[in-house]
Protein backbone atom coordinates (compact mmCIF):
# COMPACT_ATOMS: atom_id res chain seq x y z
CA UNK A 1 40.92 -44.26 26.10
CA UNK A 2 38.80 -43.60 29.12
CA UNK A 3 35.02 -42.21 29.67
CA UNK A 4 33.59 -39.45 32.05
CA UNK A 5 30.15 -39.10 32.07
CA UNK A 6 29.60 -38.17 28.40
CA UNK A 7 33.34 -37.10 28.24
CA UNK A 8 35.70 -39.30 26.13
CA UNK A 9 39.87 -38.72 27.01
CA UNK A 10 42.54 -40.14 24.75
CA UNK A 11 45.70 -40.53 26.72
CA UNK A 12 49.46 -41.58 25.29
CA UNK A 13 52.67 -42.54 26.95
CA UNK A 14 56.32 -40.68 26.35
CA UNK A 15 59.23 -41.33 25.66
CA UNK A 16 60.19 -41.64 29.26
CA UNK A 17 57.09 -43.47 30.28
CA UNK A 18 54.66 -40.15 31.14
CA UNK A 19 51.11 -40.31 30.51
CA UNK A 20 49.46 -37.48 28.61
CA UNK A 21 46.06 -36.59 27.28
CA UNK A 22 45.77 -35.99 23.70
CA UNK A 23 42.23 -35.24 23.19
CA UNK A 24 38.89 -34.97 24.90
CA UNK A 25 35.79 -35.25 22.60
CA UNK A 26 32.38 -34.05 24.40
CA UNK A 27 30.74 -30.13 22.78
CA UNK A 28 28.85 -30.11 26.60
CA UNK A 29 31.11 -30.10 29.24
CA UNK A 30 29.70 -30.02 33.07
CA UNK A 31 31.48 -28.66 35.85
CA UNK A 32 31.96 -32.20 37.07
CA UNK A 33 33.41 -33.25 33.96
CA UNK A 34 35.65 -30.26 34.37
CA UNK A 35 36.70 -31.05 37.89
CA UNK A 36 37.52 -34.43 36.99
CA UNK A 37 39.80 -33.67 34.00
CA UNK A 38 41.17 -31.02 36.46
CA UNK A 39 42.03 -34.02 39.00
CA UNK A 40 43.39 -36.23 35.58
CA UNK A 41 45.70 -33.51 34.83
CA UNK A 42 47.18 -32.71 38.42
CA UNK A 43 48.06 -36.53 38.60
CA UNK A 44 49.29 -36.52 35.66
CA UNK A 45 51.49 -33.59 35.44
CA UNK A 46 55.24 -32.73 35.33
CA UNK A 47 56.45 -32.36 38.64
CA UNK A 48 58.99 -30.23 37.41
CA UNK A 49 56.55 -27.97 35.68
CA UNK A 50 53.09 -28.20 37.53
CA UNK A 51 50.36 -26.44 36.89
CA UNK A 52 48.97 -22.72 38.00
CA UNK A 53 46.07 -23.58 40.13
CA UNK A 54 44.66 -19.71 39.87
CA UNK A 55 44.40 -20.72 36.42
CA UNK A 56 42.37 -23.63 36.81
CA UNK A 57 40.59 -22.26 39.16
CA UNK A 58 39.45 -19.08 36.81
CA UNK A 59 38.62 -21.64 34.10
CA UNK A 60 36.44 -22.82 36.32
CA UNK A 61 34.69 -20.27 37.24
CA UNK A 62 34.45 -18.82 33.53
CA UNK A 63 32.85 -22.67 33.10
CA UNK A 64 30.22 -21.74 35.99
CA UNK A 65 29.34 -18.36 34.48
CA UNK A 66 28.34 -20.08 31.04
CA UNK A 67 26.47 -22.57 32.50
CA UNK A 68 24.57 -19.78 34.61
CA UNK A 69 24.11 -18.00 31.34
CA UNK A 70 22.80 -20.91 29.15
CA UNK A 71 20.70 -21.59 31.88
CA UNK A 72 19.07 -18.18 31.82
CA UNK A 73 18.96 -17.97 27.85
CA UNK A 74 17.07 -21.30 28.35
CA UNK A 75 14.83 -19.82 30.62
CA UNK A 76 14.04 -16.56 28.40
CA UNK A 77 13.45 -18.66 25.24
CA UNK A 78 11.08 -20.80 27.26
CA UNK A 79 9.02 -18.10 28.74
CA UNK A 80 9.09 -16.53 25.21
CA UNK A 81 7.59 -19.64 23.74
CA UNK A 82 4.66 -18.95 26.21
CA UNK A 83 4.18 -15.73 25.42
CA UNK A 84 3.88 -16.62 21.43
CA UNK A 85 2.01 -19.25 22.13
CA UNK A 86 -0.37 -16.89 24.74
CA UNK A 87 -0.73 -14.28 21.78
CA UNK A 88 -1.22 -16.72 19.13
CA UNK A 89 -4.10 -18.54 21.19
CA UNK A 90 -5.52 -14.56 22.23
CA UNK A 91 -5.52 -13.54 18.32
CA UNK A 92 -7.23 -16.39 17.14
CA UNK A 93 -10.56 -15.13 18.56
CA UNK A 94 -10.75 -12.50 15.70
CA UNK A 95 -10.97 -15.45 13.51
CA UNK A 96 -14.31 -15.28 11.39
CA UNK A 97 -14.33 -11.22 12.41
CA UNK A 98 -14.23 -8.26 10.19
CA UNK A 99 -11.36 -5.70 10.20
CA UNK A 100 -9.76 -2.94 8.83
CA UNK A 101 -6.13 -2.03 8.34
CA UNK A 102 -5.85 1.60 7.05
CA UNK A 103 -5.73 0.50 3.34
CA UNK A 104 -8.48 2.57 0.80
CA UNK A 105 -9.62 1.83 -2.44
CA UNK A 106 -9.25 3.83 -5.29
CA UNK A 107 -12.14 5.89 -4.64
CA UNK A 108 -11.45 6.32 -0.79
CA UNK A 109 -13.28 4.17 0.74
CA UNK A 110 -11.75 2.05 3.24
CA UNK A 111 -11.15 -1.84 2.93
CA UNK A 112 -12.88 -4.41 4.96
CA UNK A 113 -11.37 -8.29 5.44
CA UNK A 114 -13.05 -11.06 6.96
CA UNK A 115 -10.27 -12.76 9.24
CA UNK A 116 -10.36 -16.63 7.90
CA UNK A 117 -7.00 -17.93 9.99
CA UNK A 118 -3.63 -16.63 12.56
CA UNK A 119 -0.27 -17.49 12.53
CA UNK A 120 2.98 -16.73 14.30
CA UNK A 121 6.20 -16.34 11.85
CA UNK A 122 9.19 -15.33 14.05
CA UNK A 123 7.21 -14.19 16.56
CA UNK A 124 5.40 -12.01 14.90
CA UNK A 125 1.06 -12.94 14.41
CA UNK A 126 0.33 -12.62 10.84
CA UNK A 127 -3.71 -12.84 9.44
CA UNK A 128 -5.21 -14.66 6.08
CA UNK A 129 -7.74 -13.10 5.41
CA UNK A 130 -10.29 -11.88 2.20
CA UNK A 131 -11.30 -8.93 1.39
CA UNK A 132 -15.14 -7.82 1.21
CA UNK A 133 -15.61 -6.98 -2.52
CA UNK A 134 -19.35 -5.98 -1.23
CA UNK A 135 -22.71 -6.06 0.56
CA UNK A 136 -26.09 -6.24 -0.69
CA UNK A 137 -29.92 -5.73 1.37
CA UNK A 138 -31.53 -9.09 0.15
CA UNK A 139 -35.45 -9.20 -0.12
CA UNK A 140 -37.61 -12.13 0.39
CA UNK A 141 -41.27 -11.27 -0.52
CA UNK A 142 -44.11 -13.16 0.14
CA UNK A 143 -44.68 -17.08 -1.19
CA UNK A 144 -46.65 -17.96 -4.03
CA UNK A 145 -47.77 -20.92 -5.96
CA UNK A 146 -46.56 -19.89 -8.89
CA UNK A 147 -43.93 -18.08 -10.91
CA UNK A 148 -46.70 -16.94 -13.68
CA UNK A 149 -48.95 -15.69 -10.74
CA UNK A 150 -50.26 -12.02 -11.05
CA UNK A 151 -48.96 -9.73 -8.46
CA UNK A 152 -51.74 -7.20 -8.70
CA UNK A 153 -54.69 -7.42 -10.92
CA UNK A 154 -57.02 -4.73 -8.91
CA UNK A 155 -54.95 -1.00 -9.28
CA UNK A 156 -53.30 0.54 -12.21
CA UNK A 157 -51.39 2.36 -9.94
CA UNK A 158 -49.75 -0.20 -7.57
CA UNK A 159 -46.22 -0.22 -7.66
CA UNK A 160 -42.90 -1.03 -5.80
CA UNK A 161 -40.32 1.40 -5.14
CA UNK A 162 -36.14 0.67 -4.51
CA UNK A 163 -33.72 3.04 -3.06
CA UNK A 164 -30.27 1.93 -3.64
CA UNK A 165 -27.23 3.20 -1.31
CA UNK A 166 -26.76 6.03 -3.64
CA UNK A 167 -29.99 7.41 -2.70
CA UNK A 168 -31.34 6.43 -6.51
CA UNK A 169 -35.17 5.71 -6.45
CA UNK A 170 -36.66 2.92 -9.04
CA UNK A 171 -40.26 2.55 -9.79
CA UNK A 172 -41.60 -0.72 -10.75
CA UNK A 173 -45.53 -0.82 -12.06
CA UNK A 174 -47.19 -4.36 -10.72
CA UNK A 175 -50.07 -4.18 -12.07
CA UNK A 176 -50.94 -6.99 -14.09
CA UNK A 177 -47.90 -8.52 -14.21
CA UNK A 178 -46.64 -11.75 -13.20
CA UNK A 179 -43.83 -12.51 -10.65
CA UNK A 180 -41.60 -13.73 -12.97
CA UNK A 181 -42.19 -10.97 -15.69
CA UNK A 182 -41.18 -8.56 -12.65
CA UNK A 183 -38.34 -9.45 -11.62
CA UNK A 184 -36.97 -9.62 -14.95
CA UNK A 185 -37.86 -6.08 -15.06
CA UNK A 186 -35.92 -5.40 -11.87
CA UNK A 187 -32.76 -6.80 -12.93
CA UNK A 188 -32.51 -4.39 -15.78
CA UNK A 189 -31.53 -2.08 -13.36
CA UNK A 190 -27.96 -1.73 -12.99
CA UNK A 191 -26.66 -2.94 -9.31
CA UNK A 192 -30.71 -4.65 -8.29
CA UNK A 193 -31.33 -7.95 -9.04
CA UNK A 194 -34.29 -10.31 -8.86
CA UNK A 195 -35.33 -13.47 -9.72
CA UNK A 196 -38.10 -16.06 -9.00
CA UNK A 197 -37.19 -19.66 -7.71
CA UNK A 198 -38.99 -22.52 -6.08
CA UNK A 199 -38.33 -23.34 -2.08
CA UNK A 200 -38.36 -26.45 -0.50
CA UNK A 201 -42.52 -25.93 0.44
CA UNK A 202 -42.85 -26.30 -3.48
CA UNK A 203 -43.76 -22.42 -3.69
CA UNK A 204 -42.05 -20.06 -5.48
CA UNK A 205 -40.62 -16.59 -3.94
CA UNK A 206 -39.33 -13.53 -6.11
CA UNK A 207 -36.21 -12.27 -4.43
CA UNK A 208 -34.37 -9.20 -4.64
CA UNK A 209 -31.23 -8.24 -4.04
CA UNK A 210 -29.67 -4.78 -4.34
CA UNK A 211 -26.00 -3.86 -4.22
CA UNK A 212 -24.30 -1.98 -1.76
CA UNK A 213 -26.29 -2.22 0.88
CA UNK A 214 -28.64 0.90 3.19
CA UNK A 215 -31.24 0.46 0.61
CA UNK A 216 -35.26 0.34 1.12
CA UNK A 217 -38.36 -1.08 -0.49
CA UNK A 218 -41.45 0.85 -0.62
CA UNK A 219 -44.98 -0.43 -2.46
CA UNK A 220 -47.99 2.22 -3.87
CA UNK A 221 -50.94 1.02 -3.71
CA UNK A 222 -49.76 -2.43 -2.79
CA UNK A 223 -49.52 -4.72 0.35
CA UNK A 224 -47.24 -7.33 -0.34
CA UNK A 225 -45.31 -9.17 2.82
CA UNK A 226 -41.48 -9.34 2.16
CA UNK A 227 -38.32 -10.29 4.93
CA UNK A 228 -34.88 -8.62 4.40
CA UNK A 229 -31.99 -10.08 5.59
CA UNK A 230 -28.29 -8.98 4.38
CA UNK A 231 -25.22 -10.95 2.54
CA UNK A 232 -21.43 -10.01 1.59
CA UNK A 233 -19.47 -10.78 -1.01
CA UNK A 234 -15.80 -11.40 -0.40
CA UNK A 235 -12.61 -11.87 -2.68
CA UNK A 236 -11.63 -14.83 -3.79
CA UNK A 237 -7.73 -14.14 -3.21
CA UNK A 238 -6.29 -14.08 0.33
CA UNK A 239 -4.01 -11.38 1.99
CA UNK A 240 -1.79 -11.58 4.96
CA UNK A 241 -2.18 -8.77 7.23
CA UNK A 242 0.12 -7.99 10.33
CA UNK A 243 -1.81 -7.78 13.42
CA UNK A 244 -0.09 -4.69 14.76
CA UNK A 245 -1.14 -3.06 11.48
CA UNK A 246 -5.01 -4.31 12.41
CA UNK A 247 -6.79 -0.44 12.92
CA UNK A 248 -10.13 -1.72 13.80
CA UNK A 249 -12.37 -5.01 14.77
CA UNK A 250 -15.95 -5.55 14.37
């Protein structure tokens, strides 16, 4: 038994003293490993039966044009493997962004995800993402010391006035009542909600918080100070969305 490079022969011996090959073990021939079984076997062959060196030289070439092809497979899968890894790295800036990907709800409307994380499956960039179940105009009014403070004690007519989404107007008399008897009031009112909790100054605030969003406060008679900020409410079950399918980015 003899060894080229990574090539392992097996040779045997006739009847009337010839040498043969019997086997050659390697699955990645080079052409030097062809050329030197090529040399083996014209050394080793029948005088009286050599071989066709157009043949040999054809196998050879077929050899060459396999290696040129692996080489260029190689090539394309390794500039692929940039490109994936060039898209993956591009789509991961949407990450923590809203979008939409054609899909309505039952009443039309169209759905809304908040991107959480990419991913490339067989070359294709997939999303996890959660869908926004809603939004809601949030109301911070004014500090106070306490919860059973009055909110207006000097007009009968002082009140405070929400507009929901819908266009809906509620009316909410203040006079003579205390924060926390008011926003239990509020939150009778299907889609508002309010409540009165203490912040880390030790005062209390009465906050309000009305569903769906593109709503307004408005007081009669009344001047109290108030911030609005916004929040969203997402799903708590992921989806995977294709990115090709993604119609629009916020």
């Amino acid at each position: 038994m003899s060894t080229t490079s990574s090539v392992t022969t097996s040779s045997a011996t006739d009847a009337y003293g010839n040498s043969y090959t019997t086997a050659v073990s390697n699955d990645q021939l080079e052409s030097e490993d062809f050329i030197t079984l090529m040399l083996t076997e014209l050394k080793l062959q029948d005088p009286t039966n050599t071989v066709d060196s157009s043949t040999m030289m054809s196998t050879q070439l077929q050899l060459s044009t396999l290696e040129a092809n692996t080489a260029t497979v190689e090539a394309m899968e390794s500039l692929q493997n940039t490109f994936e890894q060039s898209a993956l790295s591009s789509s991961a800036a949407i990450i923590g962004n809203i979008i939409e990907n054609g899909e309505t709800d039952d009443e039309g409307n169209t759905k809304q995800y908040k991107v959480a994380s990419v991913a490339m499956n067989d070359g294709e960039i997939s999303l996890t993402a959660y869908e926004l179940s809603n939004y809601y105009d949030v109301y911070s009014f004014g500090e106070v010391s306490s919860a059973s403070d009055i909110v207006d004690s000097s007009n009968e007519n002082s009140s405070i006035t929400l507009k929901n989404s819908d266009g809906n107007t509620y009316s909410f008399s203040t006079y003579n009542k205390t924060y926390s008897d008011l926003a239990t009031e509020i939150s009778k009112t299907s889609g508002i909600t309010a409540s009165v909790a203490q912040n880390s100054n030790g005062n209390y605030q009465m906050v309000v918080s009305v569903s769906g969003g593109s709503s307004s406060v408005a007081q009669n008679n009344l001047a109290l100070t108030y911030s609005q900020d916004s929040a969203t409410a997402y799903s708590s079950e992921a989806k995977t969305i294709a990115y090709n399918n993604i119609t629009k980015i916020y």
